[in-house]
C-alpha atoms as a PDB file:
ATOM      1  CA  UNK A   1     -82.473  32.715  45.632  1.00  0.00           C
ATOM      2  CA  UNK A   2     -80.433  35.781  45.160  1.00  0.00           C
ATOM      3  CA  UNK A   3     -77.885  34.111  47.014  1.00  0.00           C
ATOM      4  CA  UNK A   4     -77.711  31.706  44.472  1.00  0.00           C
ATOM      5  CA  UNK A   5     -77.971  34.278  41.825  1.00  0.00           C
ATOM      6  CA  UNK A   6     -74.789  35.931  43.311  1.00  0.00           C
ATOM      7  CA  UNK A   7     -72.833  32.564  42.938  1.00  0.00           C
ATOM      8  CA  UNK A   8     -73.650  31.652  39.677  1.00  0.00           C
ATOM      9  CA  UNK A   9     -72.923  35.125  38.491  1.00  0.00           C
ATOM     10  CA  UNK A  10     -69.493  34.962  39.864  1.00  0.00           C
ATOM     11  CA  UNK A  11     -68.509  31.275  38.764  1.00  0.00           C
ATOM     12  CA  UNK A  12     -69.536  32.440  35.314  1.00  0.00           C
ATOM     13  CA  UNK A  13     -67.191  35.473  35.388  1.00  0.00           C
ATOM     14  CA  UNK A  14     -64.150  33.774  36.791  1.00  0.00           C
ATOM     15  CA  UNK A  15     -64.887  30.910  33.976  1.00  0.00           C
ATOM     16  CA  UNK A  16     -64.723  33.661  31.490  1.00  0.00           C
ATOM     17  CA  UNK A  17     -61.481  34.917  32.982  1.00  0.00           C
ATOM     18  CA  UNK A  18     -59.976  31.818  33.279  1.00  0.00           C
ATOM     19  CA  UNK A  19     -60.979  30.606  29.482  1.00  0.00           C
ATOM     20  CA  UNK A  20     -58.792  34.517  28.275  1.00  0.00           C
ATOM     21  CA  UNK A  21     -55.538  33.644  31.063  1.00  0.00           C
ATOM     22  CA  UNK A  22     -55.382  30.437  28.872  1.00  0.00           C
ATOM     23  CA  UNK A  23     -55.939  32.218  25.433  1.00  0.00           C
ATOM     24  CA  UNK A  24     -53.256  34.648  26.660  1.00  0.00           C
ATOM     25  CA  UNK A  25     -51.003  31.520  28.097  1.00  0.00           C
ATOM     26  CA  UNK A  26     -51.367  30.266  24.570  1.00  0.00           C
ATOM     27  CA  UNK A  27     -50.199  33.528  22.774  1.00  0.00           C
ATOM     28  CA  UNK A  28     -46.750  32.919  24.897  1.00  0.00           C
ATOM     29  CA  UNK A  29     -47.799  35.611  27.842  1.00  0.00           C
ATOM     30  CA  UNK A  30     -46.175  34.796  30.429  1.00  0.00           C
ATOM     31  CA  UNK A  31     -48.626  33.350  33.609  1.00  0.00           C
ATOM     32  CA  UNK A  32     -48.019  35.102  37.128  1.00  0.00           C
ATOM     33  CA  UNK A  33     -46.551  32.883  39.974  1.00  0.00           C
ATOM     34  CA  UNK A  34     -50.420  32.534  41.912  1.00  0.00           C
ATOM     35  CA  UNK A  35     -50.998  28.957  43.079  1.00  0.00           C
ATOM     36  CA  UNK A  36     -53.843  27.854  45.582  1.00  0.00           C
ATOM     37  CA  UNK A  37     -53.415  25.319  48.518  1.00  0.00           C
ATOM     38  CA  UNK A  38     -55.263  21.823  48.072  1.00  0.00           C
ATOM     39  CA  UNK A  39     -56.801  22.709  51.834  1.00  0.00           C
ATOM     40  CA  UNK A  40     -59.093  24.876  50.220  1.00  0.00           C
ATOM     41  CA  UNK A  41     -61.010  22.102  47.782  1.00  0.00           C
ATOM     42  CA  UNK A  42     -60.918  18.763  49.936  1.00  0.00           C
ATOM     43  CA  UNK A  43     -63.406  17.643  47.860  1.00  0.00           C
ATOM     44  CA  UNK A  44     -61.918  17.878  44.515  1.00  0.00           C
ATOM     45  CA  UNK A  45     -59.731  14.751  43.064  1.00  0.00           C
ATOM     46  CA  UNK A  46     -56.549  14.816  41.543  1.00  0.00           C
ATOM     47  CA  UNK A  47     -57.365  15.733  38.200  1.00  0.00           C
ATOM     48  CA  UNK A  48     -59.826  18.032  38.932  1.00  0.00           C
ATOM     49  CA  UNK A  49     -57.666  20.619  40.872  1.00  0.00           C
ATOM     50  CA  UNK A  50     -55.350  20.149  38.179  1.00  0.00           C
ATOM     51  CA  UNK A  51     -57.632  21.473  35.570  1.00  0.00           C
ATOM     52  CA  UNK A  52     -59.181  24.090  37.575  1.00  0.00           C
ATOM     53  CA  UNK A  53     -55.660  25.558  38.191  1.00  0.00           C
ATOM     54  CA  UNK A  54     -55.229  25.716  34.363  1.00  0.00           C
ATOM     55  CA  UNK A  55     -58.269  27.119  33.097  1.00  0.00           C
ATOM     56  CA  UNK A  56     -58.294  29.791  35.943  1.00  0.00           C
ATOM     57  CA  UNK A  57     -54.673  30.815  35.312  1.00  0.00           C
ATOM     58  CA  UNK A  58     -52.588  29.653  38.007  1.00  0.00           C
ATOM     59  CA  UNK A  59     -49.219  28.702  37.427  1.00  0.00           C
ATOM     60  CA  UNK A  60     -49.490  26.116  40.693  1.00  0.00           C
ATOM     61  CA  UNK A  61     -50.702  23.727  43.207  1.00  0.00           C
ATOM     62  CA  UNK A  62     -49.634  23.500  46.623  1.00  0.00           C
ATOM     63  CA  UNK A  63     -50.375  20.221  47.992  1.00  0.00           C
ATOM     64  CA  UNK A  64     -52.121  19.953  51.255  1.00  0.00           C
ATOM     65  CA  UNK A  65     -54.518  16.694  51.546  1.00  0.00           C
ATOM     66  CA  UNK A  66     -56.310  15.317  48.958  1.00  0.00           C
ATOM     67  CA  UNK A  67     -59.465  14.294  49.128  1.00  0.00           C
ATOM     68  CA  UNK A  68     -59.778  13.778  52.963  1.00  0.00           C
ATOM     69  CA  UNK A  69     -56.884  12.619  53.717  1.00  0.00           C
ATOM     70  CA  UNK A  70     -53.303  14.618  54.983  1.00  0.00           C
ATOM     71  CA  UNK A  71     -51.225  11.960  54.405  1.00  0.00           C
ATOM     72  CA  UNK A  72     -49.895  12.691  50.926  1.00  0.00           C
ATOM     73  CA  UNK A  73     -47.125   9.754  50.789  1.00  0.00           C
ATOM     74  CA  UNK A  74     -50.162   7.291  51.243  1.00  0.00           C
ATOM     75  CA  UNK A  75     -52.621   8.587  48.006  1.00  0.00           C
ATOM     76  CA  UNK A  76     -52.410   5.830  45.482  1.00  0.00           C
ATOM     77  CA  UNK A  77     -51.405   9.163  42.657  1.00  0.00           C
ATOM     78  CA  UNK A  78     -47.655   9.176  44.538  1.00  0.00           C
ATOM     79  CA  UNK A  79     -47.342   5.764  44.718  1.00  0.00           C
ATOM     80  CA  UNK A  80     -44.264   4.310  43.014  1.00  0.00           C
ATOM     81  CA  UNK A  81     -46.596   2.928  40.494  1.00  0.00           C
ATOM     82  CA  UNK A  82     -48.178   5.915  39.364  1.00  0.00           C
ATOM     83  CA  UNK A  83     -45.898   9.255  40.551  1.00  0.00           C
ATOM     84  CA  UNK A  84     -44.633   9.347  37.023  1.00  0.00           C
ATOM     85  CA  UNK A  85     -47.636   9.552  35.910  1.00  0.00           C
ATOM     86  CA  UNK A  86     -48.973  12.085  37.984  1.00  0.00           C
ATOM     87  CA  UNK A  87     -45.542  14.696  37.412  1.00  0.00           C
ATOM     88  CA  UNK A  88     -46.536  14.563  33.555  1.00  0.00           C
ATOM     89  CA  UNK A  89     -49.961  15.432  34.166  1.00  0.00           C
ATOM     90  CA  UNK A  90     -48.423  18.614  35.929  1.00  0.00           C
ATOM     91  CA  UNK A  91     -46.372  19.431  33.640  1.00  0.00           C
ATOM     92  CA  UNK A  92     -48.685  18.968  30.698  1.00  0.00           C
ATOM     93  CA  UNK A  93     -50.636  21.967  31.848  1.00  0.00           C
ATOM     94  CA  UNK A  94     -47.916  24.139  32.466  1.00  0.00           C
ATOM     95  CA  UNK A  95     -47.995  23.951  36.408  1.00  0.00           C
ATOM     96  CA  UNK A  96     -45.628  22.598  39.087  1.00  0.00           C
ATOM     97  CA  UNK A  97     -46.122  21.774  42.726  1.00  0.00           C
ATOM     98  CA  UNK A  98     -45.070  24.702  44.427  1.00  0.00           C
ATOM     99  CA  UNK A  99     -44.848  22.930  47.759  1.00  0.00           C
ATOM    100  CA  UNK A 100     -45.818  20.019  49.707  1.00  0.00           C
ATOM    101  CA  UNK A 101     -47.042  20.842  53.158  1.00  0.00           C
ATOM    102  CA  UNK A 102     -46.796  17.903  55.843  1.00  0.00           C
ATOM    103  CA  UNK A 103     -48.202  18.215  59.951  1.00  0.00           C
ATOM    104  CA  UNK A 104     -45.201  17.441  60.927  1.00  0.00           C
ATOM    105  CA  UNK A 105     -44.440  19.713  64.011  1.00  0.00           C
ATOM    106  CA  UNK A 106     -40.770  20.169  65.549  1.00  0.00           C
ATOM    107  CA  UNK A 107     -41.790  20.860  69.368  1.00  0.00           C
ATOM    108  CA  UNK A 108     -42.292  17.633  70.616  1.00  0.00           C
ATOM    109  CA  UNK A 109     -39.358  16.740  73.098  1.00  0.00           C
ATOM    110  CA  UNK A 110     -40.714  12.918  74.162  1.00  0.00           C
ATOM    111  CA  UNK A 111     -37.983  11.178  72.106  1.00  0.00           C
ATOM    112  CA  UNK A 112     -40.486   8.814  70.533  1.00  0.00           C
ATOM    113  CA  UNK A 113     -43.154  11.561  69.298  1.00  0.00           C
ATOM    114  CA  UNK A 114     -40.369  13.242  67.892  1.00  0.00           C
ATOM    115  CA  UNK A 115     -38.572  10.596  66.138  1.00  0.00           C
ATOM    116  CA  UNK A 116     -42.115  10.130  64.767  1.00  0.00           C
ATOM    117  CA  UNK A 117     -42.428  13.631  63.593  1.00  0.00           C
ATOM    118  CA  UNK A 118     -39.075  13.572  61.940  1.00  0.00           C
ATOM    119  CA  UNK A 119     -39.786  10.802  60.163  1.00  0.00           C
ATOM    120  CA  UNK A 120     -43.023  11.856  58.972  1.00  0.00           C
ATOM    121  CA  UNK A 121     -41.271  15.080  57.635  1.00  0.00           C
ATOM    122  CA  UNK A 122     -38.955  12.542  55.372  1.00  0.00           C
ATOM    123  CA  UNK A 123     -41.670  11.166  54.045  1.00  0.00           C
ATOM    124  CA  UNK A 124     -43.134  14.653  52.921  1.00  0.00           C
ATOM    125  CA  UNK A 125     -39.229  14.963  51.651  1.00  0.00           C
ATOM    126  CA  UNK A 126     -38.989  11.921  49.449  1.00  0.00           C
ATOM    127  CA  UNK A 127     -42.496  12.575  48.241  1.00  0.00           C
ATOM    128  CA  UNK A 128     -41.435  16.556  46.724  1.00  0.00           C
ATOM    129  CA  UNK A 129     -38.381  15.379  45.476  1.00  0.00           C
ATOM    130  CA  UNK A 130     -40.249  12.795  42.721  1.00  0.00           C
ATOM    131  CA  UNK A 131     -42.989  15.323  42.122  1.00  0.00           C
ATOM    132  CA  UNK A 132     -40.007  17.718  41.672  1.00  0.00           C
ATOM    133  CA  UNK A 133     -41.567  20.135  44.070  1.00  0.00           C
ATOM    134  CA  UNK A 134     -39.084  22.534  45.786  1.00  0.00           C
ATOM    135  CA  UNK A 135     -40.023  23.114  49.369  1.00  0.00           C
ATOM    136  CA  UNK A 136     -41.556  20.920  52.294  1.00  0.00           C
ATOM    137  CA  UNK A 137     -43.347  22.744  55.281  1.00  0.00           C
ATOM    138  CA  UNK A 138     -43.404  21.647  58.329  1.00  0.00           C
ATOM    139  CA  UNK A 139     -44.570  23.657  61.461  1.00  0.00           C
ATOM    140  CA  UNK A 140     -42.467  24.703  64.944  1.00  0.00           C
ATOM    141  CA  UNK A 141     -46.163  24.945  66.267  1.00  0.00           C
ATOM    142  CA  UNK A 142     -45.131  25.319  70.101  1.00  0.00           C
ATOM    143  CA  UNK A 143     -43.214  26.107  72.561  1.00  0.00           C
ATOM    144  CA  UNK A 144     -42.460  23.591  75.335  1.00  0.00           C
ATOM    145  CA  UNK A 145     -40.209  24.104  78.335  1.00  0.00           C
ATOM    146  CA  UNK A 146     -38.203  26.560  78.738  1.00  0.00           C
ATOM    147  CA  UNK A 147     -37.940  29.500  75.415  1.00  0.00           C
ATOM    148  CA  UNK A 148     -34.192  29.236  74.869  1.00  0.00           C
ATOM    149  CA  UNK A 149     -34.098  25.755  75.214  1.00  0.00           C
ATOM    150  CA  UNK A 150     -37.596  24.876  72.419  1.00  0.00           C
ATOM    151  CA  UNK A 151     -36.023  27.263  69.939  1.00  0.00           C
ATOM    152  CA  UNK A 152     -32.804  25.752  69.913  1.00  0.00           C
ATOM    153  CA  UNK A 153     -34.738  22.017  69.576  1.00  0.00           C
ATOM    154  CA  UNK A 154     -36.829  23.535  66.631  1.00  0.00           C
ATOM    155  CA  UNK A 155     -34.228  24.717  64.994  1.00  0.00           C
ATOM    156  CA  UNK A 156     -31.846  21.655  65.588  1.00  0.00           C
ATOM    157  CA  UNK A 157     -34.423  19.252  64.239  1.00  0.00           C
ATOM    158  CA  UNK A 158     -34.874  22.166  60.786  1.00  0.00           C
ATOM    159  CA  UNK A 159     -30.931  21.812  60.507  1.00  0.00           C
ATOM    160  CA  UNK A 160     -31.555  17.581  60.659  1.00  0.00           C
ATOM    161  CA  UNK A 161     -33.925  17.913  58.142  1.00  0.00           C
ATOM    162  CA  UNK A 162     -32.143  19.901  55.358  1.00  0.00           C
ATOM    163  CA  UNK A 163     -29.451  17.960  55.257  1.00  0.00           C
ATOM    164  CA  UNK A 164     -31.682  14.968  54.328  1.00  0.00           C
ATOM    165  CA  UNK A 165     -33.039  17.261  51.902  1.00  0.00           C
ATOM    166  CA  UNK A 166     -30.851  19.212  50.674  1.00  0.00           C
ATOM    167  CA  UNK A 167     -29.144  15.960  48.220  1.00  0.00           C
ATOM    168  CA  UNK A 168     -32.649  15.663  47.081  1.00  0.00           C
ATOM    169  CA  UNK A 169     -32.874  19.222  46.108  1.00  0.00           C
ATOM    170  CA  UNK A 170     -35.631  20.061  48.330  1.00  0.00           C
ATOM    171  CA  UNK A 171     -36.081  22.772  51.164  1.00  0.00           C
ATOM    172  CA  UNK A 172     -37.754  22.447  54.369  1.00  0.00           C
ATOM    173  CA  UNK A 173     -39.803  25.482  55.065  1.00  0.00           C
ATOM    174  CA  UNK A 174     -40.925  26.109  58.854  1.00  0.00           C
ATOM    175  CA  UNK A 175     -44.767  28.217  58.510  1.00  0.00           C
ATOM    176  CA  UNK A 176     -44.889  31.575  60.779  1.00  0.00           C
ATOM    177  CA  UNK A 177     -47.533  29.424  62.758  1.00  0.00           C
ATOM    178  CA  UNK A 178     -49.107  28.739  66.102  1.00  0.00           C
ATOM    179  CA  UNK A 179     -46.477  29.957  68.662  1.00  0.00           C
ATOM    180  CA  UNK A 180     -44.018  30.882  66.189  1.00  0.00           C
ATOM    181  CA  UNK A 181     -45.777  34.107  64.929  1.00  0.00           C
ATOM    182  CA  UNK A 182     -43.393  37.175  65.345  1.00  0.00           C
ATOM    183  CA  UNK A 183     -40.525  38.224  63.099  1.00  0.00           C
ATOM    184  CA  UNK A 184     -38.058  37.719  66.438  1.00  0.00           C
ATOM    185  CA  UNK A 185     -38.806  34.211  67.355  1.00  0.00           C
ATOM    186  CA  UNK A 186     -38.680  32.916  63.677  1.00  0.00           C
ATOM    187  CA  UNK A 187     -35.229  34.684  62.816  1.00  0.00           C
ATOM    188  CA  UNK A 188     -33.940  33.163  66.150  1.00  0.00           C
ATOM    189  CA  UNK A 189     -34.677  29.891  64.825  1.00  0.00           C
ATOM    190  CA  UNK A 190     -33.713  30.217  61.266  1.00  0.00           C
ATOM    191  CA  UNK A 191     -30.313  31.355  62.257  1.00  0.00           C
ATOM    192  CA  UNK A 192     -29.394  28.881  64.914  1.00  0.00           C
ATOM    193  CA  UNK A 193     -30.557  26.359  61.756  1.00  0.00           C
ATOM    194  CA  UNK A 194     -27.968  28.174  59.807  1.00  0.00           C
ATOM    195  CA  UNK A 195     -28.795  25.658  56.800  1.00  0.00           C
ATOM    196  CA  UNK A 196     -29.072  26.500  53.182  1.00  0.00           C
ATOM    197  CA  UNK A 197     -31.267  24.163  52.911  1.00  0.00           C
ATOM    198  CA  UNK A 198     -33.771  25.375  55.655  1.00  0.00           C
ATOM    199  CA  UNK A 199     -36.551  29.010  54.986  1.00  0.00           C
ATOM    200  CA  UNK A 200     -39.205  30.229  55.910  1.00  0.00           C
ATOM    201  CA  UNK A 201     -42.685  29.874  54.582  1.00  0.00           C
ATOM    202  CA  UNK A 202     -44.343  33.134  55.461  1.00  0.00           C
ATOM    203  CA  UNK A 203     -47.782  32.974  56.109  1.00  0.00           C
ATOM    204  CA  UNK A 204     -48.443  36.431  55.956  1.00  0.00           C
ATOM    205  CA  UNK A 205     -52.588  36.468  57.567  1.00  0.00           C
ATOM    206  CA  UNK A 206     -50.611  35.115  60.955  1.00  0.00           C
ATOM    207  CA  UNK A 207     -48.107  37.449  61.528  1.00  0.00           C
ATOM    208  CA  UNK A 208     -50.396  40.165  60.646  1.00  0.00           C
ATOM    209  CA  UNK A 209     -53.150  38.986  62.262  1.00  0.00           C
ATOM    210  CA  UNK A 210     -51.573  37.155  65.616  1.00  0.00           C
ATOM    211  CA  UNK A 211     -48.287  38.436  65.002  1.00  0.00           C
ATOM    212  CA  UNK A 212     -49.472  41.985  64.877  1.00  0.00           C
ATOM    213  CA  UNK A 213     -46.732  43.032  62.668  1.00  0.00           C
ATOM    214  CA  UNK A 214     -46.576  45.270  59.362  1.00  0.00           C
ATOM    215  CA  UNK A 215     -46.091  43.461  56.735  1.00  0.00           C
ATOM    216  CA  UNK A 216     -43.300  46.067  55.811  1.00  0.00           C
ATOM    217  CA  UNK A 217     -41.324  45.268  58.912  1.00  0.00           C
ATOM    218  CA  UNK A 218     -41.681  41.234  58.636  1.00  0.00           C
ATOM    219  CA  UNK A 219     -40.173  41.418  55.498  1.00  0.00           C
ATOM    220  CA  UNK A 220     -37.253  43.344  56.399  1.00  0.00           C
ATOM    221  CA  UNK A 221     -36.685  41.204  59.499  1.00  0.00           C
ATOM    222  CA  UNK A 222     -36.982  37.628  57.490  1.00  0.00           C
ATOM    223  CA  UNK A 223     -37.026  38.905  53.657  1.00  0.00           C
ATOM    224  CA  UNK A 224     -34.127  36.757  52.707  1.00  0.00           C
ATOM    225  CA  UNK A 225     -35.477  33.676  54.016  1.00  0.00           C
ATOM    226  CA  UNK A 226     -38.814  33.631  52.888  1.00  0.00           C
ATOM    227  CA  UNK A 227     -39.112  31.457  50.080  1.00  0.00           C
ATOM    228  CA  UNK A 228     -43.132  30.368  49.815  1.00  0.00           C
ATOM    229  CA  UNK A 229     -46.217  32.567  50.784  1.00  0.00           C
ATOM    230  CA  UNK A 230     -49.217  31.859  52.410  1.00  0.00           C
ATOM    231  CA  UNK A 231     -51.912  34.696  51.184  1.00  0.00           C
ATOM    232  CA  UNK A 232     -55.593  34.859  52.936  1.00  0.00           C
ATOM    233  CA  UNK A 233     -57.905  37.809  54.073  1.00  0.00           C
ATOM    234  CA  UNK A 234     -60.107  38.190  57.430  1.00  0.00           C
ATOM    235  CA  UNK A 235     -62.121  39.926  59.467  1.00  0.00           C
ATOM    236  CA  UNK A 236     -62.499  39.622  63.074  1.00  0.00           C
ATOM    237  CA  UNK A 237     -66.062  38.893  64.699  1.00  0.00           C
ATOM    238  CA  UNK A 238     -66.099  39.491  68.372  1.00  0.00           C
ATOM    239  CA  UNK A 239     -63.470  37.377  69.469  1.00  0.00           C
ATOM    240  CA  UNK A 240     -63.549  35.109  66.290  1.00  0.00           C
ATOM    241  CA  UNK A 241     -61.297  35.494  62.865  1.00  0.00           C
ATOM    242  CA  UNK A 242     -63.761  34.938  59.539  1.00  0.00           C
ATOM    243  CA  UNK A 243     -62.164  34.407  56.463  1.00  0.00           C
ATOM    244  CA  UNK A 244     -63.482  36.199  53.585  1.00  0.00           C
ATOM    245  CA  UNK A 245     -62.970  36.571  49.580  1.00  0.00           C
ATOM    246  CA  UNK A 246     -59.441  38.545  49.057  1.00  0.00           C
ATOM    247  CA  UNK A 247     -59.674  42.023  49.731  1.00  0.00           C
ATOM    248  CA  UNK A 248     -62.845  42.246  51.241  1.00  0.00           C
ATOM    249  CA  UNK A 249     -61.658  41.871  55.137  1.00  0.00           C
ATOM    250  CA  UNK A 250     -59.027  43.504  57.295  1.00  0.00           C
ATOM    251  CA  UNK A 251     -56.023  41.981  56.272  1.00  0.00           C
ATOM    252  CA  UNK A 252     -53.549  44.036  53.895  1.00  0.00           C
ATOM    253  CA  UNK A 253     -52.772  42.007  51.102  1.00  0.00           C
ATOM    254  CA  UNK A 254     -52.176  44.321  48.798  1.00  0.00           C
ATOM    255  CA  UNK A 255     -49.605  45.477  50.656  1.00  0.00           C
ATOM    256  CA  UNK A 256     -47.965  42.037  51.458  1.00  0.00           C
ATOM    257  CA  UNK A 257     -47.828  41.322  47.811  1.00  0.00           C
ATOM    258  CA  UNK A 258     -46.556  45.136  47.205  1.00  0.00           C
ATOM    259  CA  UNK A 259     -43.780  44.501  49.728  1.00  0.00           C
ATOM    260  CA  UNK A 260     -42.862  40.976  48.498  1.00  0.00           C
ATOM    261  CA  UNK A 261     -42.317  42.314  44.878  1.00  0.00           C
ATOM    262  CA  UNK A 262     -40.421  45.249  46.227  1.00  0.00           C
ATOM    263  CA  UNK A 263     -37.800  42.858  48.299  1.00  0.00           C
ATOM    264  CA  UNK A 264     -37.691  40.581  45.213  1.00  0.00           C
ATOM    265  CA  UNK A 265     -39.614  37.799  46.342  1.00  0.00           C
ATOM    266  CA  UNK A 266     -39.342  35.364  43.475  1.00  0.00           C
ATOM    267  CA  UNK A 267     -41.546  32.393  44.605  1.00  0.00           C
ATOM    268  CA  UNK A 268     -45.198  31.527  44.557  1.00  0.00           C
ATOM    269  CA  UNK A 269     -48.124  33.870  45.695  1.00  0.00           C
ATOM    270  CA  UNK A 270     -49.940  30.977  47.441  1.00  0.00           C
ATOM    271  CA  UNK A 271     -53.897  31.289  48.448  1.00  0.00           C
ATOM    272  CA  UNK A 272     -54.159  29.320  51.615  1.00  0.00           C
ATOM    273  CA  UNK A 273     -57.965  28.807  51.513  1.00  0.00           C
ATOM    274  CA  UNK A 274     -58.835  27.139  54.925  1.00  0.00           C
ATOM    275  CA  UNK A 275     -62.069  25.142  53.454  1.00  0.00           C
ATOM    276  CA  UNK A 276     -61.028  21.961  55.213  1.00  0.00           C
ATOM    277  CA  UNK A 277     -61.090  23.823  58.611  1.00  0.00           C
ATOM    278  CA  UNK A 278     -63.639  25.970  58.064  1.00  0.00           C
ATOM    279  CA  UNK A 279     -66.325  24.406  55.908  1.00  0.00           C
ATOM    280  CA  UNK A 280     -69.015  26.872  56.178  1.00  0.00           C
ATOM    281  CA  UNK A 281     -66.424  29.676  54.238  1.00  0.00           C
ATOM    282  CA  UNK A 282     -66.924  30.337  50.146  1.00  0.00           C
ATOM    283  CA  UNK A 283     -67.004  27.083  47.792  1.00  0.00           C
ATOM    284  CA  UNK A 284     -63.709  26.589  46.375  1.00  0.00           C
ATOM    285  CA  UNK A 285     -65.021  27.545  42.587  1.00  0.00           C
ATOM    286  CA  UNK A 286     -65.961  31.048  43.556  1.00  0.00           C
ATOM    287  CA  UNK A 287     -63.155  31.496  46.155  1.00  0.00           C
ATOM    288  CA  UNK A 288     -60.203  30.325  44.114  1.00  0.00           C
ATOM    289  CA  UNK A 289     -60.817  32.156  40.950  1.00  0.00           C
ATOM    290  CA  UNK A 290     -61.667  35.355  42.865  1.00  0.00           C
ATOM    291  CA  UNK A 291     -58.109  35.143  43.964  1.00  0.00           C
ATOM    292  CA  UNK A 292     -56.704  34.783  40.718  1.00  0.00           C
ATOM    293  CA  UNK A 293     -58.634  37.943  39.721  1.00  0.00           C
ATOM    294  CA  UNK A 294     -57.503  40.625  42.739  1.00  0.00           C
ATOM    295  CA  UNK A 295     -54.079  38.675  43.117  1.00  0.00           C
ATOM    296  CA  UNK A 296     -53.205  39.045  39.809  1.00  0.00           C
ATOM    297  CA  UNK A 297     -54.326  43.290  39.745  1.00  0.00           C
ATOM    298  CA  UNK A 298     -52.577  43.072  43.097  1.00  0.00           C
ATOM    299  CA  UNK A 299     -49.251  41.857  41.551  1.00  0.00           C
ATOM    300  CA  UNK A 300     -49.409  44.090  37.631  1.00  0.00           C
ATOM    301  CA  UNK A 301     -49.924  47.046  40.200  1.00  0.00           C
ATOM    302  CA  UNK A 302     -47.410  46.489  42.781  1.00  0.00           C
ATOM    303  CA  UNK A 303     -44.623  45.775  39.579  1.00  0.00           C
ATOM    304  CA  UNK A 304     -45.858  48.317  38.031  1.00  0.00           C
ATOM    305  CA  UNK A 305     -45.044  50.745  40.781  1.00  0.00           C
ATOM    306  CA  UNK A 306     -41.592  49.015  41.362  1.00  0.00           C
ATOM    307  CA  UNK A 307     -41.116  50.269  37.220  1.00  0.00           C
ATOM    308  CA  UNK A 308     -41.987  53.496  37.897  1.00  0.00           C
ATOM    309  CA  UNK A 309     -39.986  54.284  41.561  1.00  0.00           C
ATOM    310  CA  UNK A 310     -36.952  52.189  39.842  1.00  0.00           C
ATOM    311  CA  UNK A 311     -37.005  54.110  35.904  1.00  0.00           C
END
């Protein structure tokens, strides 16, 4: 019961917050760049997480399943009947897509599987460029064969890739993931890509985390390519990772988000809310506008600072 208690105390709160970021929204403040990742409400249909993300004042929606499904392209909302549809009911409630994240992985080296892969990543492509989203991630994910020899097909297959997306004014993002967690291996990769039309989406929990790095020194290694964020906090339990609420664990993400503001970062601040993975973690409607609450301190504090070392 006081479980309970404790949840419906802090869905009520983040409703009231929510209800004053749109009051504000409507005065002609402008919103902060927070979005939330689909993974974290696979539950919730399309309208739904559209709402939610306007009354608790995010600015957008990163799209990562829907409603138990991963394969985006498929849902009958993109369809070529009904995308249209779908990009006004963004925009009329002053969000946008801030990126659409596929599976598709660039280690495989069986010629089929990887043709397969590619493809799927074009898919993901065509999809962002009629929601009008700007970035597509895809993973590297492993490392097969010999090191020199993975990075350079990884990074070959990223250069493929933003050249079909670079007329359709997209980006392909590769995610600081899996085996591709340290500042070294990802800047190898993202310069033998040598694309303008290829970044980095820096999922800052892994490279802390797995990585082991400062948040400080990732961004000075791969600052200039990072263009979208993944944001999450942790603890570890024995030899497990548990994700908890933001700020409550082990992971500094205050800091990430003071560093990203300090280098300039102008994209989205992205909560990466692994409820599809790990369903026993907070509901998204306690989870999500929590963010929104120590994200958005997180961000007036860390500009605020940036004022005050810059006047």
């Amino acid at each position: 019961m006081k479980q309970l208690t404790r949840r419906q105390f802090i869905q009520s709160s983040a409703i009231a917050i929510g209800t004053l970021r749109v009051c504000s929204r409507a005065a002609g403040s402008e919103s902060l760049p927070i979005g939330f990742s689909t993974l974290g409400c696979p539950g919730w249909n399309w309208l739904k997480i559209l709402d939610f993300a306007q009354h608790n004042g995010f600015a957008a929606v990163e799209l990562r399943g829907l409603q138990g499904t991963m394969d985006l392209p498929a849902r009958p909302e993109f369809s070529a009947a009904n995308i249209a549809e779908s990009r006004k009911q963004v925009a009329a409630r002053g969000l946008r897509i801030s990126c659409v994240s596929s599976s598709a992985n660039m280690h495989d080296t069986d010629p089929q599987k990887h043709a397969e892969q590619m493809a799927d990543a074009r898919r993901f492509i065509d999809l962002a460029h009629a929601l009008g989203s700007p970035y597509v991630r895809v993973f590297g994910n492993k490392i097969v064969g010999p090191r020199d020899q993975a990075l350079e097909h990884i990074a070959n297959s990223l250069r493929e890739l933003g050249d079909y997306a670079g007329p359709r004014d997209v980006t392909v993002v590769i995610e600081s993931h899996g085996d591709f967690t340290d500042s070294p291996t990802l800047r190898t990769i993202l310069e033998q890509a040598n694309s303008s039309h290829v970044a980095l989406l820096w999922d800052a929990h892994h490279t802390f985390v797995s990585g082991k790095e400062d948040p400080a020194f990732t961004v000075a290694q791969l600052g200039k390519y990072i263009r979208h964020t993944h944001l999450k906090d942790s603890r570890k339990e024995g030899d497990d990772v548990h994700y908890v609420l933001t700020g409550r664990g082990e992971v500094p993400v205050r800091r990430q988000i003071e560093v990203l503001v300090d280098h300039g970062y102008r994209g989205v601040y992205s909560f990466e809310w692994e409820k599809v993975w790990h369903p026993e973690i907070e509901e998204p409607e306690i989870a999500f506008p929590d963010f929104a609450r120590v994200a958005t301190q997180y961000l007036k504090d860390a500009r605020s600072k940036q004022k005050t070392h810059t006047g």
